[in-house]
Protein backbone atom coordinates (compact mmCIF):
# COMPACT_ATOMS: atom_id res chain seq x y z
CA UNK A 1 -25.22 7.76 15.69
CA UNK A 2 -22.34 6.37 13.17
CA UNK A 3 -21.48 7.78 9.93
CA UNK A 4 -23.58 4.77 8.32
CA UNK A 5 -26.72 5.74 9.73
CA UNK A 6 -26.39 9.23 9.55
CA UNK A 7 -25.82 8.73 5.44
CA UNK A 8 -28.91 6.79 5.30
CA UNK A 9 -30.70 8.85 7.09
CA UNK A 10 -29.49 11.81 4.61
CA UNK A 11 -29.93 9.48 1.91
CA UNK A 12 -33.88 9.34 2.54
CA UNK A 13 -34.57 12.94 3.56
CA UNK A 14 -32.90 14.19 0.46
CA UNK A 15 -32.66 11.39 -2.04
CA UNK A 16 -29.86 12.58 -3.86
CA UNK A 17 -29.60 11.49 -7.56
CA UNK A 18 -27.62 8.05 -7.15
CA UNK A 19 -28.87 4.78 -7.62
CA UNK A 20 -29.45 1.80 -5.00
CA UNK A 21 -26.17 -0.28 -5.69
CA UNK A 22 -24.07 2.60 -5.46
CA UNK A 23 -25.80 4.38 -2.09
CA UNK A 24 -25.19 0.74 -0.55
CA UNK A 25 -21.47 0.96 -1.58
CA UNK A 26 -21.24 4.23 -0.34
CA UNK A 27 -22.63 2.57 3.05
CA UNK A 28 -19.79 -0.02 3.00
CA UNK A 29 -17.19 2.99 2.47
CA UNK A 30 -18.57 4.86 5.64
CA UNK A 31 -18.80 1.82 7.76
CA UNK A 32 -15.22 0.38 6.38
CA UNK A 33 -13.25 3.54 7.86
CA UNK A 34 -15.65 3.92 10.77
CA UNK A 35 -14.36 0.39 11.57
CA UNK A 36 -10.99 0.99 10.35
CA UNK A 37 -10.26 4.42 12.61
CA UNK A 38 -11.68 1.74 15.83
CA UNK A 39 -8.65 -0.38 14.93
CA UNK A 40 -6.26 2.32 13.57
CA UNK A 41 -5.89 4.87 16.53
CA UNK A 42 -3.29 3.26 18.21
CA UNK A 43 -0.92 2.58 14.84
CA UNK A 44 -1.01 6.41 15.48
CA UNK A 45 -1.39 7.03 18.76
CA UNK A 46 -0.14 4.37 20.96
CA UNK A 47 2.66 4.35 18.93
CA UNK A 48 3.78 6.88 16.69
CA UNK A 49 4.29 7.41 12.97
CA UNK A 50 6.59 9.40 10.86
CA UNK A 51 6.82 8.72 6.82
CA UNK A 52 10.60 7.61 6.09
CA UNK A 53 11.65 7.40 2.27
CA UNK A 54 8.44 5.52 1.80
CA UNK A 55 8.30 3.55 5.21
CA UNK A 56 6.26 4.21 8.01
CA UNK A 57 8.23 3.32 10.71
CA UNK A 58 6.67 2.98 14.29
CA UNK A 59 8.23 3.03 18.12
CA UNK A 60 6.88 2.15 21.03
CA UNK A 61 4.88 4.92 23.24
CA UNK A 62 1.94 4.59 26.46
CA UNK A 63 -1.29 4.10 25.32
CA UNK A 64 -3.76 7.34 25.77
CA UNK A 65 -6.59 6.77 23.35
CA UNK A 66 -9.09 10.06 23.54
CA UNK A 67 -11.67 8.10 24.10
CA UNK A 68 -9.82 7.05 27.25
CA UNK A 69 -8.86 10.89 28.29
CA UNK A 70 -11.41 12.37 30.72
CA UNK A 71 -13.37 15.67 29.35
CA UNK A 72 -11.07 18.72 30.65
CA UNK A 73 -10.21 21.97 29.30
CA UNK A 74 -7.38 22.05 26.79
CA UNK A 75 -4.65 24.89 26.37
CA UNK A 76 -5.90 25.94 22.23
CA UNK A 77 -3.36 25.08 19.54
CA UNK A 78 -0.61 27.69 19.79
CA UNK A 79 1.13 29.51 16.51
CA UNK A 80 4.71 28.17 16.80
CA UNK A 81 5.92 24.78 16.92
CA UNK A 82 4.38 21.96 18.48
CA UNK A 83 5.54 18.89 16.92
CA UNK A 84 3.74 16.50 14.71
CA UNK A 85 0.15 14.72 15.11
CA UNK A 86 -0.20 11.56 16.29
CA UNK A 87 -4.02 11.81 15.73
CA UNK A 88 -7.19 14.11 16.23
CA UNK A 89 -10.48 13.47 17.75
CA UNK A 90 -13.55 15.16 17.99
CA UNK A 91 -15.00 15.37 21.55
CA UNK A 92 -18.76 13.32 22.27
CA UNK A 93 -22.12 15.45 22.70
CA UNK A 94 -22.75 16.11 26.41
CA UNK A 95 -26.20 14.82 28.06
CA UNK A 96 -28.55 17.69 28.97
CA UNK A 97 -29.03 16.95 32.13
CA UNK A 98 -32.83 18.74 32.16
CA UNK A 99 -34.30 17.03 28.69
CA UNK A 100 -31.95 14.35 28.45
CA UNK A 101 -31.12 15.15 25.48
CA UNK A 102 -27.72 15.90 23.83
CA UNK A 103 -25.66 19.06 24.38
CA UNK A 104 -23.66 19.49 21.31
CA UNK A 105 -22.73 23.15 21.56
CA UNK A 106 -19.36 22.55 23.18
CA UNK A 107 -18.21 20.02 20.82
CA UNK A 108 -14.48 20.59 19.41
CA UNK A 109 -12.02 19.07 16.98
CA UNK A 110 -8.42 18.70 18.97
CA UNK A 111 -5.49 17.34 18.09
CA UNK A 112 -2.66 14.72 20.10
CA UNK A 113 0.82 15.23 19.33
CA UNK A 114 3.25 12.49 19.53
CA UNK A 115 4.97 13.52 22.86
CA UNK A 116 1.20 13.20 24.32
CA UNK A 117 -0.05 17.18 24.26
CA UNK A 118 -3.38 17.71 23.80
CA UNK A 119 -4.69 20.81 21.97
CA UNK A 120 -8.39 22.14 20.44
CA UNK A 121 -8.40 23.48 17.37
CA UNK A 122 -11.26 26.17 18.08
CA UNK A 123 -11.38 27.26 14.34
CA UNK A 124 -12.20 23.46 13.42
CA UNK A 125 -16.13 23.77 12.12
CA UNK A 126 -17.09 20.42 13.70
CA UNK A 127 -20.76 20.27 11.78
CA UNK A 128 -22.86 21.60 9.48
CA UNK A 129 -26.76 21.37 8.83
CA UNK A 130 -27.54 17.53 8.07
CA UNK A 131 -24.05 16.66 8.77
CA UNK A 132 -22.96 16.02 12.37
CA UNK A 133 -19.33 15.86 11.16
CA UNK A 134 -16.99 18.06 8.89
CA UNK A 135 -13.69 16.51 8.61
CA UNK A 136 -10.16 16.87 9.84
CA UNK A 137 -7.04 15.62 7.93
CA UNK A 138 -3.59 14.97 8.79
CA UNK A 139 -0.31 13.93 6.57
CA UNK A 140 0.99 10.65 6.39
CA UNK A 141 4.07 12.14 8.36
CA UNK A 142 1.84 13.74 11.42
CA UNK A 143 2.95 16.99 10.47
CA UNK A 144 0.28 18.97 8.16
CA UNK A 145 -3.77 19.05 9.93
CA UNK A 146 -6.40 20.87 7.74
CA UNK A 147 -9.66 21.37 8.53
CA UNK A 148 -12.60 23.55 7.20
CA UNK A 149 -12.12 27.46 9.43
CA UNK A 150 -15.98 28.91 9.76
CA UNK A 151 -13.96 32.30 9.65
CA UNK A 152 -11.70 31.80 6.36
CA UNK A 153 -15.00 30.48 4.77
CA UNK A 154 -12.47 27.60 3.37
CA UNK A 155 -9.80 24.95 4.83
CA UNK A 156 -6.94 25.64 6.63
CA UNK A 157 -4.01 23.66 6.98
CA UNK A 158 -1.44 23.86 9.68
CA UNK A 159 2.11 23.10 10.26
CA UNK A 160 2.67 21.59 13.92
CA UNK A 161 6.15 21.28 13.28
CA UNK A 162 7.30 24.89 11.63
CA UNK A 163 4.14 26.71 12.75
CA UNK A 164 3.05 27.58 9.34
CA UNK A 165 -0.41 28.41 8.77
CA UNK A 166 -2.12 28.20 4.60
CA UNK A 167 -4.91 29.21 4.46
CA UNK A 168 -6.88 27.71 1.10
CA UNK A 169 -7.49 30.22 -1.91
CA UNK A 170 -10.50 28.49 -2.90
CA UNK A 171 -13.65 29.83 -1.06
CA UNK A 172 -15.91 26.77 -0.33
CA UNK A 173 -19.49 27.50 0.93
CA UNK A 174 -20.08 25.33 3.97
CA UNK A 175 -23.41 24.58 2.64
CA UNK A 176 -21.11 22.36 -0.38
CA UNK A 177 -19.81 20.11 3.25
CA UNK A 178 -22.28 16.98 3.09
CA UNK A 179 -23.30 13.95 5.18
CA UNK A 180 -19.69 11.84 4.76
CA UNK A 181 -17.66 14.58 3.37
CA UNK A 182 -14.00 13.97 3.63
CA UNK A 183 -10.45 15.43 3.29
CA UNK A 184 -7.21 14.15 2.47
CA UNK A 185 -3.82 16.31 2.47
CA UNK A 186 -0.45 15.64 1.26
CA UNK A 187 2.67 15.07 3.06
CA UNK A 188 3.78 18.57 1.73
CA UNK A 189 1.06 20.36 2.51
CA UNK A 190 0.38 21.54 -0.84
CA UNK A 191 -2.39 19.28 -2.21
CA UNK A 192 -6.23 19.09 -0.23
CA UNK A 193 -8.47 16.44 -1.90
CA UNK A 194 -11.98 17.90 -0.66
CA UNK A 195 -15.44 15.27 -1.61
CA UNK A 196 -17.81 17.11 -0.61
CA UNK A 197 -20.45 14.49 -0.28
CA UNK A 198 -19.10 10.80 -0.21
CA UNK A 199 -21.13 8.54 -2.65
CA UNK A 200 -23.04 10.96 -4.25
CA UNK A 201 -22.06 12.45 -7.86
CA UNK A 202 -21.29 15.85 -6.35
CA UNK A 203 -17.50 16.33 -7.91
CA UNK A 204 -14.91 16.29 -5.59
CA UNK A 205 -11.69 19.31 -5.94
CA UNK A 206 -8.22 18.54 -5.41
CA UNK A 207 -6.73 21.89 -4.61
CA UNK A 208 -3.20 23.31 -5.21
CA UNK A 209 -2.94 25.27 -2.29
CA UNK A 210 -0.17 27.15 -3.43
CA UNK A 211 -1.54 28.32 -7.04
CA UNK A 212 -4.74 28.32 -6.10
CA UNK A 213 -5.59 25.50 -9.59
CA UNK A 214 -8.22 23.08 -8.97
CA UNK A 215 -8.38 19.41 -10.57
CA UNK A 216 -12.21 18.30 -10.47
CA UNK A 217 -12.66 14.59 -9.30
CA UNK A 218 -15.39 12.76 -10.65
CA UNK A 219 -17.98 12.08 -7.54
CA UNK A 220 -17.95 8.29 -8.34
CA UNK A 221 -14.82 8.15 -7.08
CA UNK A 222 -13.24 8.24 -3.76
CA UNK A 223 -9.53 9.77 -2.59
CA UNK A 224 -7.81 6.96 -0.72
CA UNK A 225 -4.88 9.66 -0.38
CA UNK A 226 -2.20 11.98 -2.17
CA UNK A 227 1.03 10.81 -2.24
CA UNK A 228 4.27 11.68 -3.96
CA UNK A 229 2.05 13.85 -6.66
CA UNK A 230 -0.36 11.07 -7.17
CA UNK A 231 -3.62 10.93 -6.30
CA UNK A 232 -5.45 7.66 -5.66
CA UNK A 233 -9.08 7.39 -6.48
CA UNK A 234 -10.90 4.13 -6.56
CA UNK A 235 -14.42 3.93 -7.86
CA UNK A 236 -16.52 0.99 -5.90
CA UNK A 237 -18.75 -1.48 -7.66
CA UNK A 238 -17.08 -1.87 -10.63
CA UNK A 239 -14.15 -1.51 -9.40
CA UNK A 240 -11.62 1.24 -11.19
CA UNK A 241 -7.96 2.36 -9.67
CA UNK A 242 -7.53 5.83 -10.85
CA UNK A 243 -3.57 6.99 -9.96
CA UNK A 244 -4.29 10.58 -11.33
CA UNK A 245 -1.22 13.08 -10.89
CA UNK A 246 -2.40 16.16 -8.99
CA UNK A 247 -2.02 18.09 -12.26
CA UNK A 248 -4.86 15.85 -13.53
CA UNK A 249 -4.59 12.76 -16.58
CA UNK A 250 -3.92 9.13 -16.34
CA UNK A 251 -7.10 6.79 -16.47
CA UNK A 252 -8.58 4.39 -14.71
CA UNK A 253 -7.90 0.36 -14.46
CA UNK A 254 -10.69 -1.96 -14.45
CA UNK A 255 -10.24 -4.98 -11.97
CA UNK A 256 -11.61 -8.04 -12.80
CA UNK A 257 -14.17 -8.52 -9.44
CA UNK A 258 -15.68 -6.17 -6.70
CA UNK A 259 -13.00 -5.08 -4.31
CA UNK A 260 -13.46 -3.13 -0.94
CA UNK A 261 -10.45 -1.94 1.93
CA UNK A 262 -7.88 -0.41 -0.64
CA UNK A 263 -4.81 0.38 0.63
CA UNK A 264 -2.62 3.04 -0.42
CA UNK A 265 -0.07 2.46 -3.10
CA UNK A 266 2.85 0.01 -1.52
CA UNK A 267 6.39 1.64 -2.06
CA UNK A 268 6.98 0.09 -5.07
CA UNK A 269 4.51 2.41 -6.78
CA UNK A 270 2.69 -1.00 -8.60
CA UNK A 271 0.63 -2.63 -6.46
CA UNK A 272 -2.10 -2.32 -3.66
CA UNK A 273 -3.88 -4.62 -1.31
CA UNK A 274 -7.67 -4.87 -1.03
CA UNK A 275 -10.32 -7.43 0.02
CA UNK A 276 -12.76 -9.32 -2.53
CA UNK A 277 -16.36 -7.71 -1.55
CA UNK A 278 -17.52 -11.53 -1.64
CA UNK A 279 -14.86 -12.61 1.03
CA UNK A 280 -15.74 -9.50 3.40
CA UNK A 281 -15.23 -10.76 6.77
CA UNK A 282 -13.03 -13.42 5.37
CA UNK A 283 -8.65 -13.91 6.45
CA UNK A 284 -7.46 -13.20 3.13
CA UNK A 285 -6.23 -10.06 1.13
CA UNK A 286 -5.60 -9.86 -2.44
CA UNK A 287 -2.72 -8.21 -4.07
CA UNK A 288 -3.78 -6.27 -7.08
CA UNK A 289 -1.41 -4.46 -9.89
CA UNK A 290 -2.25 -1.14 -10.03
CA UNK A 291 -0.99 -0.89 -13.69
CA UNK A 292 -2.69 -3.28 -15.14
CA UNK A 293 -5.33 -4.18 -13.18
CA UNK A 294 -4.34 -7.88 -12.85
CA UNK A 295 -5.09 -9.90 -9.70
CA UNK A 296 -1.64 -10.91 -8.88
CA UNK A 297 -2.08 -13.29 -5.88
CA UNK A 298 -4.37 -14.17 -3.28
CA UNK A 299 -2.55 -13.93 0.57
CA UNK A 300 -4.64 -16.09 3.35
CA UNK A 301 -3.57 -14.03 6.45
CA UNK A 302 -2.10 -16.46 9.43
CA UNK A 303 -1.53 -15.61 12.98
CA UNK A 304 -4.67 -13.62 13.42
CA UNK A 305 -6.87 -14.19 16.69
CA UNK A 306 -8.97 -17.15 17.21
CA UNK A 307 -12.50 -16.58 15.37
CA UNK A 308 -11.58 -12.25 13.99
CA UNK A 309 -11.97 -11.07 10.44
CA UNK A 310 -10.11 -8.34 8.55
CA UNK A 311 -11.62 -5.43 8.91
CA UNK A 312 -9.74 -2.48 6.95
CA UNK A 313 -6.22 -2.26 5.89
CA UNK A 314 -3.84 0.45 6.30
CA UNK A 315 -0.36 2.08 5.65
CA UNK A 316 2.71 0.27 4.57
CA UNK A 317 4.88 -0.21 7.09
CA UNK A 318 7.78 -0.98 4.94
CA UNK A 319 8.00 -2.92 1.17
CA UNK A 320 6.64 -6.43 2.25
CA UNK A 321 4.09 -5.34 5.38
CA UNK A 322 0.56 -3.86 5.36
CA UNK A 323 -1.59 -2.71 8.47
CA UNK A 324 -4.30 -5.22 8.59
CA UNK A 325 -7.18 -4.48 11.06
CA UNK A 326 -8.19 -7.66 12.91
CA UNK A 327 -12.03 -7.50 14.65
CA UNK A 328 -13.68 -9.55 17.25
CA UNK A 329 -15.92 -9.63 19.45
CA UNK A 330 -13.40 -8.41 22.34
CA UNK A 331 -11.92 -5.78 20.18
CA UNK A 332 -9.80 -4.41 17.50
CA UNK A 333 -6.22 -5.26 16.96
CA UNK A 334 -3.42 -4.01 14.62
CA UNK A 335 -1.42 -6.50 12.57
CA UNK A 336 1.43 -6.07 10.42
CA UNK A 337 1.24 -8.37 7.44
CA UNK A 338 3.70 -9.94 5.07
CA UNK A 339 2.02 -9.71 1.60
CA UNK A 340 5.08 -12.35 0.56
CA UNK A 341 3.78 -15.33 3.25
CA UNK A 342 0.60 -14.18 4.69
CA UNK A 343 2.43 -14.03 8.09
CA UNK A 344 1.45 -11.61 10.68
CA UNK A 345 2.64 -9.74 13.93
CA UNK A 346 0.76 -8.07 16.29
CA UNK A 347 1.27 -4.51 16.15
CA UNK A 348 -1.42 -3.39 19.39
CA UNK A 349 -4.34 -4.57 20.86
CA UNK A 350 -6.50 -1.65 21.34
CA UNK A 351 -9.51 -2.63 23.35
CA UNK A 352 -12.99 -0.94 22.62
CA UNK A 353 -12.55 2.26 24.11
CA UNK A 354 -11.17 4.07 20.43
CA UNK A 355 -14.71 3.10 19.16
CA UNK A 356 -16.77 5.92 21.28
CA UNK A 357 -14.49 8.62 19.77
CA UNK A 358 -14.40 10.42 16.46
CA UNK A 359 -10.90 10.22 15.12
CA UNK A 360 -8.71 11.42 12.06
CA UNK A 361 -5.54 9.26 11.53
CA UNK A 362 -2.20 10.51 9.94
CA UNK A 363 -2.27 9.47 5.92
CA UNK A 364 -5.93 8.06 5.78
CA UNK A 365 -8.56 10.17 4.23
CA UNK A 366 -11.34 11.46 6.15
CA UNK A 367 -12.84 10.79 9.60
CA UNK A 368 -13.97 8.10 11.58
CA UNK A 369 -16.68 7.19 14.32
């Protein structure tokens, strides 16, 4: 079952106080990063990321998607160092052999390191009641995972590369962990955006780990990610950029049009990239000012496969190129795009196999079926 149907699902057993347009948005956010972690798992996995003064730089590695990686016992993540993240995935239901139905009892969150090690993270709660899925996040530099610990009664977050472990001063009573709750952390470590329930008008926190202060984030919005002490939060329908620093303030801009796919905030710290909700399925991004909510210039995408569509967008790669996520019907592919001339490289093909797998991605909030 994806995310998608699982929310609506949710959305008619409990019919939580939001209205049509914006439970159908909320859809559209679900089934945007559902399709965007099927396209983004190799950008971290296949081949590697690490967050540079602002750049993302990539280098080649083998291909070992989990969904590809046959259903064996894994050593459980060791205290020490391990090395950064390259992604995490949560492993399918088994089929009851006697009622055919599904065995979910050994399900586990574990996470890939770059080198290719494969650990579970046994204190990862993997669901709660009417929610199949509680979220794992990792830093846009691989190095910090959190995840909600049954145990601490609140998140933990981990440090693969100095074996740290923080474990959250604000209790959080799993029964607040909803049907698309998400989590994004920063690359420090020190900032958790937690919404409990995505679409709803259930506040989200953002959460000094370290001082234990908590910045409340309007439900109607959503945390595309924390970065360098700002926290991005778009609201859908309208649509509003909200660059809030973690301390709280700023406002919201006001775009003129609906816009869907946001990226995060390109290194000059002005503008993002997003898609026109009209022109969903469409070749062609827009560049938006994040300042001043102008529409600065339309970018038709060339060089993308015969008859695909843009289907999510993701990190910067450097000043001038954006992930793009290409879809067809043989699969999802990775392109890095030129936001100057619309041209485009392929990044990775990464077939269909990701698309079985529940996945968290370095620097993208949430996760992903």
């Amino acid at each position: 079952m994806t995310r998608l149907r699982e929310a609506l699902d949710g959305l008619a057993e409990e019919a939580p106080p939001v209205s049509l347009a914006d439970a159908a948005m909320a859809g559209y956010r679900r089934g945007r990063r559902a399709r965007l972690a099927a396209g983004t798992v190799a950008l971290a996995a296949a081949l590697g990321v690490v967050a540079t003064m602002g750049t993302i730089e990539l280098w080649p590695g083998s291909v070992d998607t989990a969904a590809t990686q046959e259903r064996v016992t894994v050593p459980d993540l060791p205290t020490g160092r391990v090395g950064p993240a390259a992604y995490a995935y949560q492993t399918p239901c088994e089929l009851d052999k006697e009622d055919r139905g599904p065995d979910c009892s050994a399900v586990e969150w574990r996470v890939v390191t770059r080198d290719g090690r494969t650990y579970a993270l046994p204190d990862a709660l993997t669901s709660v009641r009417g929610a199949t899925r509680v979220p794992v996040a990792i830093s846009r530099d691989g190095r910090k995972v959190a995840y909600y610990s049954h145990d601490a009664g609140t998140h933990v977050v981990r440090d693969l590369v100095d074996g740290e472990e923080l474990t959250s001063p604000v209790p959080i009573p799993e029964s607040r962990i909803g049907i698309g709750s998400t989590l994004a952390i920063s690359d420090d470590g020190r900032y958790l955006a937690f919404d409990p329930r995505e679409g709803s008008k259930d506040p989200g926190l953002l959460i000094d780990l370290r001082t234990g202060r908590t910045t409340q984030v309007p439900g109607v919005y959503e945390v595309v990610g924390v970065k360098d002490g700002v926290a991005s939060l778009v609201r859908y329908r309208k649509t509003d950029l909200w660059l809030m620093p973690v301390t709280g303030g700023g406002r919201p801009v006001r775009f003129d049009g609906v816009f869907i796919m946001f990226s995060e905030l390109a290194p000059d710290d002005r503008t993002v990239v997003a898609v026109r909700h009209s022109q969903s399925g469409s070749r062609e991004l827009t560049v938006l000012d994040a300042r001043t909510g102008r529409t600065l210039r339309p970018v038709p995408v060339r060089g993308l496969p015969k008859g695909s569509a843009i289907d999510g967008t993701g990190v910067w790669l450097n000043p001038k190129e954006v992930t793009v996520i290409a879809a067809d019907l043989r699969g999802r592919y990775a392109y890095a795009v030129d936001v100057t001339t619309g041209r485009s490289r392929l990044v990775a093909d990464y077939g269909k196999s990701s698309s079985r797998t529940t996945l968290a991605l370095p620097g993208i909030n949430g996760e992903f079926k």
